[in-house]
C-alpha atoms as a PDB file:
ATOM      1  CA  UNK A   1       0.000   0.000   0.000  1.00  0.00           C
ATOM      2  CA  UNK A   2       1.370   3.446  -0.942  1.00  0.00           C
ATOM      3  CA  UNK A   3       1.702   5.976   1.780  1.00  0.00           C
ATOM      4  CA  UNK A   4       1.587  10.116   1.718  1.00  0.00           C
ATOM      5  CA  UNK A   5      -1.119  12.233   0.326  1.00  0.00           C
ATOM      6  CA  UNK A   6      -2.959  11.025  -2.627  1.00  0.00           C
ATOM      7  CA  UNK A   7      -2.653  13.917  -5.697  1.00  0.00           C
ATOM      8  CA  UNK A   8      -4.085  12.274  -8.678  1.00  0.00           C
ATOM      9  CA  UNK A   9      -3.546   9.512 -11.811  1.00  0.00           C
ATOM     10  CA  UNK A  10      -0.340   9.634 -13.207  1.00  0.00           C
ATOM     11  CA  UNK A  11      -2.329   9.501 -16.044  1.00  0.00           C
ATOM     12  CA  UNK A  12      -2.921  13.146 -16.030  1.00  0.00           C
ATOM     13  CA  UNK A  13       0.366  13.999 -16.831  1.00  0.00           C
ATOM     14  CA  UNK A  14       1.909  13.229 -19.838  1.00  0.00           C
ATOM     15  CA  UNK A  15       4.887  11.727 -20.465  1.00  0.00           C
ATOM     16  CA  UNK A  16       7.741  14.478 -20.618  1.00  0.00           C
ATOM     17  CA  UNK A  17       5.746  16.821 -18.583  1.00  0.00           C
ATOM     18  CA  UNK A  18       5.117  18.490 -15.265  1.00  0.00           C
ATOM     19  CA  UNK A  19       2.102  19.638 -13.315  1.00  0.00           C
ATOM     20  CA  UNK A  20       1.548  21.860 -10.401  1.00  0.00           C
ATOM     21  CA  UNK A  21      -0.711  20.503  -7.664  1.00  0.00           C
ATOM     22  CA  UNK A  22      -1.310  21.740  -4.123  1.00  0.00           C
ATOM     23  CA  UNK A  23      -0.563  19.609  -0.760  1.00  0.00           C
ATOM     24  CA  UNK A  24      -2.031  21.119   2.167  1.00  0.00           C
ATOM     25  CA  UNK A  25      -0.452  24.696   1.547  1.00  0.00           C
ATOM     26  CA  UNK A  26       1.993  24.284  -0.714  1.00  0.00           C
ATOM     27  CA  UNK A  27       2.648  23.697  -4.074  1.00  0.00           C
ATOM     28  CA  UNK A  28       4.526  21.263  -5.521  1.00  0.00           C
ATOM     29  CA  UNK A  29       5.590  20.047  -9.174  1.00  0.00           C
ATOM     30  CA  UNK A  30       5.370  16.525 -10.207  1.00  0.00           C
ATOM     31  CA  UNK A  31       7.133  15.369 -13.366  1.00  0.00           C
ATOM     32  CA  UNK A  32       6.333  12.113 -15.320  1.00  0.00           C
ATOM     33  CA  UNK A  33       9.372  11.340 -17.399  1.00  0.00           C
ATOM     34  CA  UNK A  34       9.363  10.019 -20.988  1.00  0.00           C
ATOM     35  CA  UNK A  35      10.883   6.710 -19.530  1.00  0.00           C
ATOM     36  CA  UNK A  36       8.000   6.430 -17.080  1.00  0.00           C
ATOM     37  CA  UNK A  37       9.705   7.872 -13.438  1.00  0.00           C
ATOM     38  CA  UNK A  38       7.473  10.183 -11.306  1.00  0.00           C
ATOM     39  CA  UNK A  39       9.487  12.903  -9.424  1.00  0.00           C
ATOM     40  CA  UNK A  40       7.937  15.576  -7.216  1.00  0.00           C
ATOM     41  CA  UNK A  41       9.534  18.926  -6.326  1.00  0.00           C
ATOM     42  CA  UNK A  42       8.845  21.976  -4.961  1.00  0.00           C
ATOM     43  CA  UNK A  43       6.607  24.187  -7.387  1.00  0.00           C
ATOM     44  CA  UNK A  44       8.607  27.145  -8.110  1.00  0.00           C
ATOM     45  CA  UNK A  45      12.445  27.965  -8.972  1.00  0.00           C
ATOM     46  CA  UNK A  46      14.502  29.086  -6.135  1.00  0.00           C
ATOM     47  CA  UNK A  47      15.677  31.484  -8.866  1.00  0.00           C
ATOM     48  CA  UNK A  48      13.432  33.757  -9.624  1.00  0.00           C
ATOM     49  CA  UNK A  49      10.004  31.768  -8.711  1.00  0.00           C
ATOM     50  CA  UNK A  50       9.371  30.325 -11.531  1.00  0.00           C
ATOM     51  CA  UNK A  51       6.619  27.773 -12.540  1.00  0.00           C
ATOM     52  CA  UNK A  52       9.006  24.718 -12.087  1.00  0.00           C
ATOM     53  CA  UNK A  53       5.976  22.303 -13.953  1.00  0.00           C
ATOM     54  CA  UNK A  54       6.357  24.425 -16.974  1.00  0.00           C
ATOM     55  CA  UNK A  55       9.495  23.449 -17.292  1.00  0.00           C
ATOM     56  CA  UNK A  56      11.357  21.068 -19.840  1.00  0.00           C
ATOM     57  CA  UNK A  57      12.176  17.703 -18.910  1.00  0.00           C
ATOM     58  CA  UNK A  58      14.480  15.226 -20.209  1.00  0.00           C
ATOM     59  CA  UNK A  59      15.578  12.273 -18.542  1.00  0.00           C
ATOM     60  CA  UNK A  60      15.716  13.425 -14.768  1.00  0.00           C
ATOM     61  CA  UNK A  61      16.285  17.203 -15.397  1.00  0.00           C
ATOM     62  CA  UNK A  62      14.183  19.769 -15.520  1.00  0.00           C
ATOM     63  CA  UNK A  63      14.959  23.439 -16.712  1.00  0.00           C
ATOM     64  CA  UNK A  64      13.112  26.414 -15.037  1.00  0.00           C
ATOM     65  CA  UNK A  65      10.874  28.228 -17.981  1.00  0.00           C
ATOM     66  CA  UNK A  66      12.000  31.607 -16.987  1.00  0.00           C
ATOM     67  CA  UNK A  67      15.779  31.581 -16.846  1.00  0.00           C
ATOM     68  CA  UNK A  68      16.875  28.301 -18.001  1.00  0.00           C
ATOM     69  CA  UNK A  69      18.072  27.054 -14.637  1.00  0.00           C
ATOM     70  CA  UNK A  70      18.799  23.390 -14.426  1.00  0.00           C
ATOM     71  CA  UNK A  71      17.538  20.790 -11.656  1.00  0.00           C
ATOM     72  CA  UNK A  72      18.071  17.327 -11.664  1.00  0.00           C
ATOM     73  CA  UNK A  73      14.719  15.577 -10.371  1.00  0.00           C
ATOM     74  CA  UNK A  74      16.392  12.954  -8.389  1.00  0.00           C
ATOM     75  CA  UNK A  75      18.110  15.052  -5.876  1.00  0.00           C
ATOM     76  CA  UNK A  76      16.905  18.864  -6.399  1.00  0.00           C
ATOM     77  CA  UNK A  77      20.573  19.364  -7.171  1.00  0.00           C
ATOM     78  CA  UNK A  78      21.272  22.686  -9.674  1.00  0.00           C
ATOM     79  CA  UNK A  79      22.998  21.498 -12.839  1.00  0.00           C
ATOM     80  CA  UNK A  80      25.090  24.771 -13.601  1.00  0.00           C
ATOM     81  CA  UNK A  81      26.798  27.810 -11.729  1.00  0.00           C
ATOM     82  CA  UNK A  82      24.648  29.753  -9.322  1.00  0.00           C
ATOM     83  CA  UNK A  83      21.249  27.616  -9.502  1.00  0.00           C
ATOM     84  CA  UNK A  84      21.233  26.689  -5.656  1.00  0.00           C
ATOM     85  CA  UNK A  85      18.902  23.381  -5.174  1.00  0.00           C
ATOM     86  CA  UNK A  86      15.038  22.223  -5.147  1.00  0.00           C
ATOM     87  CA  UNK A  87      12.933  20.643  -2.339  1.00  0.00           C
ATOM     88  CA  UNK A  88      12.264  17.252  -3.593  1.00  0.00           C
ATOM     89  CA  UNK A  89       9.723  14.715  -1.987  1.00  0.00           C
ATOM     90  CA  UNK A  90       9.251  11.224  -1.655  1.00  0.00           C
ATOM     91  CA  UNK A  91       6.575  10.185  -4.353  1.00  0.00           C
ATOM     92  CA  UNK A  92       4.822   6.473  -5.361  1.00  0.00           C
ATOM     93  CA  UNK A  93       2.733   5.345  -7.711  1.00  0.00           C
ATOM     94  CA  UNK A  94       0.206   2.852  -6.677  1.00  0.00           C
ATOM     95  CA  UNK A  95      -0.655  -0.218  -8.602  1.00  0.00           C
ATOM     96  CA  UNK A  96      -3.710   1.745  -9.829  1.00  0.00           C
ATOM     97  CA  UNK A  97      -1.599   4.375 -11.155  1.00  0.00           C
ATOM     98  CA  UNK A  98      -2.436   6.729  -8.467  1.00  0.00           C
ATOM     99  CA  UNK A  99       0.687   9.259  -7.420  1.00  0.00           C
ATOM    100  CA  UNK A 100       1.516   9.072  -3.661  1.00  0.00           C
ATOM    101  CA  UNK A 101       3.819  11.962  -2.338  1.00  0.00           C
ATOM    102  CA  UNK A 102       4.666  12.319   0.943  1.00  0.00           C
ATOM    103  CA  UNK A 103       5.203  15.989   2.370  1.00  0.00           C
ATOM    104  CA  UNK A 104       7.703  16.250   5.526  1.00  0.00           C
ATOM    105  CA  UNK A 105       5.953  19.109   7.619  1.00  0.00           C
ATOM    106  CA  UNK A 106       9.784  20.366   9.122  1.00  0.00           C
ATOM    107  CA  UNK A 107      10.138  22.117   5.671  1.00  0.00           C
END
């Protein structure tokens, strides 16, 4: 059984794209690679705010629409000079296809 909060069918978010969704009061982005993967990070660059989910993602980056900053998924690391790092989350998919992310309430 998955554990967290439930957000939705990973079916809602195509593959090679990200989506904003809210978790009690914050925002995060989820990202469904082309290869499948489900990654969840905060929803908004530590840049300059911007809307992480309308990003572009290939393999397990994404790259802020604003400024072109790079994150890779799997750790929130920046992928260049001066792009600091992401929040990322634990996040599941249920055998039904259901995403499962799991919010620690310290941060």
């Amino acid at each position: 059984m998955a554990s967290g909060t439930l957000i939705g069918a990973v079916a809602q978010i195509p593959k090679g794209e990200g989506r904003t969704f809210a978790v009690g009061s914050r925002r995060i982005a989820v990202f469904h690679t082309q290869s499948g993967e489900v990654f969840a990070t905060q929803g908004e660059c530590p840049h300059q705010r911007g809307p992480l989910a309308d990003g572009l993602v290939g393999g397990t980056a994404v790259i802020c629409p604003l400024h072109e900053r790079s994150f890779d998924l799997r750790t929130g690391q920046g992928l260049g000079a001066e792009c600091g790092s992401l929040q990322v989350y634990p996040v599941s998919l249920g055998r039904d296809g259901q995403i499962w992310v799991t919010i620690d309430q310290k941060h």
